[in-house]
Each structure stands twice: as C-alpha cells, then as structure tokens.
Protein backbone atom coordinates (compact mmCIF):
# COMPACT_ATOMS: atom_id res chain seq x y z
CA UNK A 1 112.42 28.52 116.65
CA UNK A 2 109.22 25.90 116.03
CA UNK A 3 110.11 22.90 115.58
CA UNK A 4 107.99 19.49 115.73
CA UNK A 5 107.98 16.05 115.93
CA UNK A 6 105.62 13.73 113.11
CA UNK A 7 102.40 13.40 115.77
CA UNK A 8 103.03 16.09 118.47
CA UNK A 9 101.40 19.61 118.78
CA UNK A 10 102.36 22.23 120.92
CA UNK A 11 101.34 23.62 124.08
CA UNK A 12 100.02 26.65 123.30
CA UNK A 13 102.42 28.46 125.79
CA UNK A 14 103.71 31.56 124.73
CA UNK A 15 105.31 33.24 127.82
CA UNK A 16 108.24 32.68 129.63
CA UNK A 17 108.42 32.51 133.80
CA UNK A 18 110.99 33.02 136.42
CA UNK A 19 111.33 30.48 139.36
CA UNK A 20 108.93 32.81 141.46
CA UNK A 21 106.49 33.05 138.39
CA UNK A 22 107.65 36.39 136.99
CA UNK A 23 107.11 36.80 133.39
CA UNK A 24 110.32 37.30 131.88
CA UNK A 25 111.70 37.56 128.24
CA UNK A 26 111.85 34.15 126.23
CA UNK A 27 114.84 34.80 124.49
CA UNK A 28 117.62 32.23 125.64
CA UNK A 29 115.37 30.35 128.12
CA UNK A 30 115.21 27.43 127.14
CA UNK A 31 111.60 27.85 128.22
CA UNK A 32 108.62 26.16 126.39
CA UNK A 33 106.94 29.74 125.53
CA UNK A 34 110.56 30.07 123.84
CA UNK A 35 111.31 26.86 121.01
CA UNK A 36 107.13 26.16 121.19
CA UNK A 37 108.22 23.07 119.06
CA UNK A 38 105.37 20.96 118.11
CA UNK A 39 101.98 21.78 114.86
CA UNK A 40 101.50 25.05 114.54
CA UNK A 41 97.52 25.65 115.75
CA UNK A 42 95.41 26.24 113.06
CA UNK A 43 93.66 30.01 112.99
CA UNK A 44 90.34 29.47 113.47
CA UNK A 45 90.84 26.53 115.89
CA UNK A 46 87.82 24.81 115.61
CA UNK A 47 84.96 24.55 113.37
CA UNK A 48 81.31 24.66 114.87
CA UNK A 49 78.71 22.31 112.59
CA UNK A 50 75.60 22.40 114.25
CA UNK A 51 76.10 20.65 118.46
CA UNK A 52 79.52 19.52 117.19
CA UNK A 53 82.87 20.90 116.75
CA UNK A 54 85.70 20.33 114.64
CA UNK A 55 89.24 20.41 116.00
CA UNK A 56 91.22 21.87 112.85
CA UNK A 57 94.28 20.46 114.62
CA UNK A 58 93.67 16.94 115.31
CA UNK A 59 90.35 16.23 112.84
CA UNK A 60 88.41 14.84 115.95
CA UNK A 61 85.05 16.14 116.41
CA UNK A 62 84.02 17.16 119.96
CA UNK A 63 80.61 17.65 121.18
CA UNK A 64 79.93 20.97 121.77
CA UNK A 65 77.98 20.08 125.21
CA UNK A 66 81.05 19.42 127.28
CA UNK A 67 79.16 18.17 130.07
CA UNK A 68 75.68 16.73 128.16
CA UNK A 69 74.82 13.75 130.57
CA UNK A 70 74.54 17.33 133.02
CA UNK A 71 76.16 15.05 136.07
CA UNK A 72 79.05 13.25 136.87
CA UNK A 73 79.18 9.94 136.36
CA UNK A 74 81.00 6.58 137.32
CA UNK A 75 83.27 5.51 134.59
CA UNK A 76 81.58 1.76 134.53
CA UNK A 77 78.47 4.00 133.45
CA UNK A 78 79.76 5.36 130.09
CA UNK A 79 79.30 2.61 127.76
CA UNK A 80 75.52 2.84 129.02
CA UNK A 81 75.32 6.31 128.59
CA UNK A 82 77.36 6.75 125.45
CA UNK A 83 74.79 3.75 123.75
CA UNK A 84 71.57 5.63 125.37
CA UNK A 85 72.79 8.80 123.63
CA UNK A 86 73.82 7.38 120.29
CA UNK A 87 69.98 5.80 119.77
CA UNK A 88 68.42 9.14 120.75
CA UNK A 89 69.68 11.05 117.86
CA UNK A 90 70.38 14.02 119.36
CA UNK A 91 72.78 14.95 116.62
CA UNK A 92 73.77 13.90 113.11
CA UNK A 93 75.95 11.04 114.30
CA UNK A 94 75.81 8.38 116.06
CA UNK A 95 79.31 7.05 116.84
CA UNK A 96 79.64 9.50 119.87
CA UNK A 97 82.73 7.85 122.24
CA UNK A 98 84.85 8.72 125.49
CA UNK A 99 87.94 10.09 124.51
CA UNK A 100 91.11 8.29 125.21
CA UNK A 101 93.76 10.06 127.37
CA UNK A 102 95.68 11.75 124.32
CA UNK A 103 92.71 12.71 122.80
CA UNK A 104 91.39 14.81 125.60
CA UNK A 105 94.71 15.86 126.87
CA UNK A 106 95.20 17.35 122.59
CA UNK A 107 92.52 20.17 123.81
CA UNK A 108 94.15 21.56 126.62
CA UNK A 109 96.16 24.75 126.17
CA UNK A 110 99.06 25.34 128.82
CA UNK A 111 98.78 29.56 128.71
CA UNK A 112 95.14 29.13 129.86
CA UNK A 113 93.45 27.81 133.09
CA UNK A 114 89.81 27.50 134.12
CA UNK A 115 89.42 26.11 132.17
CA UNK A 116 92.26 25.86 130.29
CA UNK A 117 90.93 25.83 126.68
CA UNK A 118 92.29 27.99 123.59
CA UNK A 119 91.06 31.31 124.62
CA UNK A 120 87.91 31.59 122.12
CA UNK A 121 86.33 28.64 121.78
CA UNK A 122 83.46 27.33 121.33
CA UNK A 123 82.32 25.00 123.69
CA UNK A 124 79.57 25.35 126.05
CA UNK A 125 78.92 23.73 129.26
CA UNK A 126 82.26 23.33 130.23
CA UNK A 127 83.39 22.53 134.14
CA UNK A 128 86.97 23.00 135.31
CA UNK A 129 86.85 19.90 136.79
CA UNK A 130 87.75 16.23 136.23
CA UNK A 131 86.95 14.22 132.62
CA UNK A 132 87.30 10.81 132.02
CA UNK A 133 89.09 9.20 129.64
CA UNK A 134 88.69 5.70 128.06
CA UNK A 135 92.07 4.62 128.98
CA UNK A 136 92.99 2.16 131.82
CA UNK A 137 95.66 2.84 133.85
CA UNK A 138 98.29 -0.11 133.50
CA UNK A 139 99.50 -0.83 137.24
CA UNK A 140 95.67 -1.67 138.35
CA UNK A 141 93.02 -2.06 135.62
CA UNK A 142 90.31 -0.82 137.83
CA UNK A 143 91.15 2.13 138.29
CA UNK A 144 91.41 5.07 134.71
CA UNK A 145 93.03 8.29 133.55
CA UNK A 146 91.22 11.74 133.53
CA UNK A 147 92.17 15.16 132.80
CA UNK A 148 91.00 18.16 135.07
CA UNK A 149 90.09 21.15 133.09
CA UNK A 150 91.02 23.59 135.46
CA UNK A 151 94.51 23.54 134.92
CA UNK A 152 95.46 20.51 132.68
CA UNK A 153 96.89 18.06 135.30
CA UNK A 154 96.60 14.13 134.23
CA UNK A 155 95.93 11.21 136.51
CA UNK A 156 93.75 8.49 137.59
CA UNK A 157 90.94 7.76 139.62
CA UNK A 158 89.03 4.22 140.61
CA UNK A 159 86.14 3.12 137.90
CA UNK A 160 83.29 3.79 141.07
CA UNK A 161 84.28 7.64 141.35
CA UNK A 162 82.17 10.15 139.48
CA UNK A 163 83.68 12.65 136.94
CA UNK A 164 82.27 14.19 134.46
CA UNK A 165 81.85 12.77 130.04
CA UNK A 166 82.74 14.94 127.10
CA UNK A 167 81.96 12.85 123.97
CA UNK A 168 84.66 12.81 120.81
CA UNK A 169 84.20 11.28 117.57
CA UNK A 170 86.05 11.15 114.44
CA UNK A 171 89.64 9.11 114.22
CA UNK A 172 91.39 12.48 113.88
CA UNK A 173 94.16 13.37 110.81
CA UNK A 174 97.03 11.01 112.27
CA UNK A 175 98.63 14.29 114.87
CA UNK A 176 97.89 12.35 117.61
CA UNK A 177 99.59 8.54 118.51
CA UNK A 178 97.57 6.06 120.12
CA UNK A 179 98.19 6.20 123.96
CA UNK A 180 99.62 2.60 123.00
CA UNK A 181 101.08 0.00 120.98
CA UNK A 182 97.59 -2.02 120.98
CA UNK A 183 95.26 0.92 122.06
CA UNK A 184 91.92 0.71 119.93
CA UNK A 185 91.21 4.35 119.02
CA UNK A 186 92.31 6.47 115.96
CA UNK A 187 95.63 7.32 116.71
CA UNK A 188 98.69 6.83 114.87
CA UNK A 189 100.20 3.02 115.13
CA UNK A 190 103.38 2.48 116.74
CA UNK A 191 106.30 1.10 114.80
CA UNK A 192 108.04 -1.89 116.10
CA UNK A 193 110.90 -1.17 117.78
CA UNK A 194 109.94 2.32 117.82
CA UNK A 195 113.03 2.87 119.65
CA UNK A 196 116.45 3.58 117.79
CA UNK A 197 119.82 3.88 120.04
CA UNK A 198 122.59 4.63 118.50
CA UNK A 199 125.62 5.76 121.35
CA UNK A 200 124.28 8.54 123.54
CA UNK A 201 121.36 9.32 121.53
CA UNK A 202 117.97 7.67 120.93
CA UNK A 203 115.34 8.17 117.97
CA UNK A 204 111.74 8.08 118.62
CA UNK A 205 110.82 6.06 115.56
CA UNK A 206 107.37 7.62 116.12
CA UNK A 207 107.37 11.51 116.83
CA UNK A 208 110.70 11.54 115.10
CA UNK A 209 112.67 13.42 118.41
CA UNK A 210 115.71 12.26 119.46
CA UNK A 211 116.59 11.95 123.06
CA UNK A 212 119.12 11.39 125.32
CA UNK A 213 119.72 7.98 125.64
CA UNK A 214 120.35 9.42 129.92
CA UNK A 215 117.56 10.39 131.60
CA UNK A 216 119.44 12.01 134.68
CA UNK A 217 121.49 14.17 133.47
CA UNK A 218 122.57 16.61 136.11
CA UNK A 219 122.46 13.58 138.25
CA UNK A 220 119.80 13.34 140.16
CA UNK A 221 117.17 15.00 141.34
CA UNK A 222 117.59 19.09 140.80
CA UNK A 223 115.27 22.36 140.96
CA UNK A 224 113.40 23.50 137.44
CA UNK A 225 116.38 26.74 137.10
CA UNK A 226 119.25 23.72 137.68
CA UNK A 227 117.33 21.36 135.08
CA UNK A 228 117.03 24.47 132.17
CA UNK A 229 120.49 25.48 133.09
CA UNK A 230 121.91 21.71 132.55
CA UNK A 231 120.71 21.45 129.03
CA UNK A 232 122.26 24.78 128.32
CA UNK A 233 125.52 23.09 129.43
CA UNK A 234 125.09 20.27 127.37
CA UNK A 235 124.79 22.50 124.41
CA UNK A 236 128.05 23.78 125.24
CA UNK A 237 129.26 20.77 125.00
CA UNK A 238 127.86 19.54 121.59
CA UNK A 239 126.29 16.35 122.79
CA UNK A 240 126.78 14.10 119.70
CA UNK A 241 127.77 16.65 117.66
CA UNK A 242 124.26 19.01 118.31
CA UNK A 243 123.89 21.92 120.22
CA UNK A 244 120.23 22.44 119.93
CA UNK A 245 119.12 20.20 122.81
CA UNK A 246 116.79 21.37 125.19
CA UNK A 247 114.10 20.64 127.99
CA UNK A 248 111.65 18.71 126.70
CA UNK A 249 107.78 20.40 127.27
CA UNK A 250 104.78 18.58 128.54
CA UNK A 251 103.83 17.37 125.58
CA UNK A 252 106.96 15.64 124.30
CA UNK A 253 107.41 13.39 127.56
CA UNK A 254 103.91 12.90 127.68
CA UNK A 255 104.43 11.01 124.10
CA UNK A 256 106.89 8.69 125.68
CA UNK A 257 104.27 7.13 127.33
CA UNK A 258 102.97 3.67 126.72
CA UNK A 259 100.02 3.20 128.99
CA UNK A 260 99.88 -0.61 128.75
CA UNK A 261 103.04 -0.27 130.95
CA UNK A 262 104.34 0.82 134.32
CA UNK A 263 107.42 1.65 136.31
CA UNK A 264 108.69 3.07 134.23
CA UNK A 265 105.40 3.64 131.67
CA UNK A 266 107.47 3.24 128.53
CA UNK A 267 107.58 0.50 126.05
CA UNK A 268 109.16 -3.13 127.27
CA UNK A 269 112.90 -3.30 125.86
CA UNK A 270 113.43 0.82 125.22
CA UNK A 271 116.86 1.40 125.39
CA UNK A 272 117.19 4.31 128.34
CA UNK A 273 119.09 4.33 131.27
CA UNK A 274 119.23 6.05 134.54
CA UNK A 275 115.18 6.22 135.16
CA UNK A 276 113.82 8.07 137.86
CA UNK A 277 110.32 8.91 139.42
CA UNK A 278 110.13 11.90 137.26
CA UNK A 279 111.53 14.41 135.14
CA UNK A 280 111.09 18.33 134.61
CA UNK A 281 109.44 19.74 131.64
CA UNK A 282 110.05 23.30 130.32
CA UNK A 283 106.34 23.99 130.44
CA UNK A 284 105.29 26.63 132.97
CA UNK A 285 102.13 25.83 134.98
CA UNK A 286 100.03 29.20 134.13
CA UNK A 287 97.77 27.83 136.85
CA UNK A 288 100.58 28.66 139.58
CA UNK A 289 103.61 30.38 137.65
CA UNK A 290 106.22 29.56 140.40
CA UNK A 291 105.12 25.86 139.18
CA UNK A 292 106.27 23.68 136.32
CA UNK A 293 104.75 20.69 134.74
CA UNK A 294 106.60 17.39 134.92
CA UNK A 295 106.07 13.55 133.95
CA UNK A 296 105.40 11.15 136.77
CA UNK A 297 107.53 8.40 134.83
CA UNK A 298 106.77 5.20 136.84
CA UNK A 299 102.88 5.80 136.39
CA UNK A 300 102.74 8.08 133.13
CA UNK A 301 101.18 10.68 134.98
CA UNK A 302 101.11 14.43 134.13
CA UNK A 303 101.49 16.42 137.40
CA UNK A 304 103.85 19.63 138.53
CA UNK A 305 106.38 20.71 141.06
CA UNK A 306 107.15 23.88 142.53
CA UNK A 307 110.13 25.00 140.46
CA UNK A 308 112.50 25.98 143.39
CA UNK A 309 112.62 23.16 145.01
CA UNK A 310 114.17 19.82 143.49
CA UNK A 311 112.14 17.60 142.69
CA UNK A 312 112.89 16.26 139.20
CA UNK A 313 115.64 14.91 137.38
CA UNK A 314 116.63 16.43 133.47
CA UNK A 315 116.24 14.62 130.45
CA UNK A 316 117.19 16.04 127.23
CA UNK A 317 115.36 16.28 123.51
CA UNK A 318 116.56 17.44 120.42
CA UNK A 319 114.53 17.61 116.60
C-alpha cells in the first residue's frame, strides 16, 4: 500500500498500536505502520567512507562522530566551531555544516527510540538528547529548532542554551525540500504558488499530495481513535470522487511547514480553511505507544498527545 509524495520519505514505522499502545494488526488501520507512504529506505542504509557516512536515502553525508565537539554547545557557537573544524582537516572535506531542521529530522526512524536511529547504523557517539539545527524559528529569531534523539520530538530552544552539533554535508539527491521558500541549504526549491485548490481538495505543488482543502474535519478537536475513524468515514463517502484518503503521518504534515512563517507555519496566501493549534498524525510514538505524534500548526512544531484524550483536530491526505 506505499505510496509517496516527489520529496517525502517514510517513517520507518512498521507496526500498528491500539489507543492503550497494544500492538495490533495493520490491516484496515489506517495506521502509519499500515499505507507507510513515502521512499522506500534503501537496504544498506548508509554507506561508511572513512569518519563519514553516506545516507543512501537523502545523498547527505553525516559525520560519523555524532557528538565530535564532545560537549554541548550554545547555538551562537557553531559557526566558530564548524570554521575551527573545517581548517583542522580532520577529514577529507572541509565543507562540514549544521544541519537544517529537515535534514536532521530525515534520520530519525519512528519504530526506534534511544536513540531513535535505523536499527544498524553506523554512527558512533551518539546521545539521545537534543541537536541543533541551523534553522530559526519564525515567531522570534533568537530563539532555533532542534531535534531530540531520544524519541524524535521537534522544537525550539533560545540561541544561549547548550545542545549538542552533529555535522552534515553534501546538498543531498533532491528527497528532501528546503524547510522554506528562501531557506539556503540543499533542499528542493519551492514552486510559486505551490498551492493548487481546486473545490474541496488542494495539491501540494511540491510533494505532489493532495489534501483536504478542511483542516477540521470531525469538527474540532477529537481523540487519535475518533481522528483515524473520521477519515475512514470520509472514504465512505468518496470525498471528490476518492476513497483512498487517510491520516496523514508525521512526515507529511511536517512538509507543510514553511518555517519563515507562523500561526499558522504555512506559506502566506495557502488556500486552507478551518486551522487549528494542531492536528493528529497516524504515526505511533514507539517512545510511549498509548502516544501519537502530531503537528503543532501555529509554531511548526513536531510534538505528541496521548491518543485517548482529544487533543487534535483531523486533516485528511490523499496520493
């Protein structure tokens, strides 16, 4: 049932979970370990060359020291660090970077936890803690994005705290979309609009998904069981003539985000309606199985609720 959008991976989840965290079968969930739409992960994953690593999926090149400054350290300190490291030579390149928020979030794999990394690879020195990322977080510039290991979660943290650096090189193979329209790393540019609305529906011009143009659809805000159960309903239906919709995973609203934007983080002039805070995903939080991930909408964070209690509202996705 794989199916994938033009820059999106998947999660690596491959089980299916109950609202208590039971594992239960996959077959007419609607769960994430179910459709696991997104690239297919290469087998072997990465590629070890010497103290760096290749990521078959996204062509970026990690460092294989996840933690090499062997400290945390304040995010106005990286640019120091990165250009202290770069003129020492300590490997065959010298155009070692912080990665932005896509970029590091591309590693983590939703059926692991601490750290959750493909089970396998090849990394060494790695913390299941907090990583920075390059990318600012749009509602107050001095404060940026990481991504804790230990479990995947995304948010933000002021430039004086200290987390921890895990260089990246390498402008990848075009999977990955820049984290926005005038972001500076590799990623894939944004078309312009890279919205298409056509009735109920809307085309992501970018990943190629189409969405519901409504992003409340039960209304309001329901538990994770109501929010899987509502897209099954709209199925019935045949919204716009399909009846393959489903809960979006982690991944998929994650890619909605434009991080040079806030409340809502998505692009100025998109064409949805009926916004909330949040909305479920169909990814299962393997960290805490009676837990599911879910997009903080108004800051374009990546966090989780506990699945029996409502907290999120239901979008829908489709391609």
């Amino acid at each position: 049932m794989a199916g994938m959008g033009k820059h999106l991976w998947r999660t690596g989840q491959q089980t299916c979970h109950a609202a208590d965290g039971a594992v239960i079968p996959c077959a007419g969930s609607g769960q994430d370990g179910e459709w696991r739409a997104g690239a297919a992960w290469p087998q072997p994953r990465f590629r070890v060359e010497g103290e760096a690593v290749e990521d078959r999926l996204t062509g970026l090149t990690w460092l294989r020291r996840a933690n090499p400054a062997g400290f945390p350290l304040a995010w106005t300190e990286l640019e120091a660090w990165l250009t202290d490291f770069n003129a020492q030579g300590a490997t065959a390149w010298n155009d070692w970077r912080a990665p932005d928020r896509r970029e590091l979030r591309s590693l983590i794999d939703y059926q692991a936890r601490d750290p959750a990394l493909p089970p396998g690879h090849p990394f060494r020195e790695v913390y299941p803690g907090w990583y920075w990322t390059s990318t600012r977080f749009a509602r107050d510039p001095g404060f940026v994005w990481w991504v804790q290991l230990t479990g995947g979660r995304m948010f933000y943290s002021h430039q004086s705290q200290y987390h921890l650096l895990w260089p990246v090189r390498g402008a990848g193979n075009g999977l990955l979309t820049a984290p926005s329209p005038r972001a500076g790393s590799g990623g894939a540019a944004w078309p312009q609009p890279r919205f298409a609305a056509a009735g109920d529906v809307v085309r992501d011009r970018l990943t190629g998904l189409t969405w519901t143009r409504r992003a409340d659809l039960a209304p309001g805000e329901t538990t994770w069981t109501q929010a899987l159960a509502t897209v099954a309903g709209l199925n019935r239906g045949g919204l716009a003539g399909w009846t393959d919709w489903r809960l979006p995973n982690i991944n998929e609203l994650e890619s909605l985000v434009d991080c040079d934007q806030h409340t809502p983080a998505l692009s100025p002039g998109h064409p949805f309606v009926d916004l909330g805070q949040g909305c479920w995903s169909s990814t299962t939080s393997l960290y805490e199985p009676d837990w599911a991930w879910a997009l903080y909408l108004d800051k374009g964070a990546c966090g989780v609720g506990q699945k029996k209690d409502p907290h999120f509202r239901v979008w829908a996705v489709r391609g």
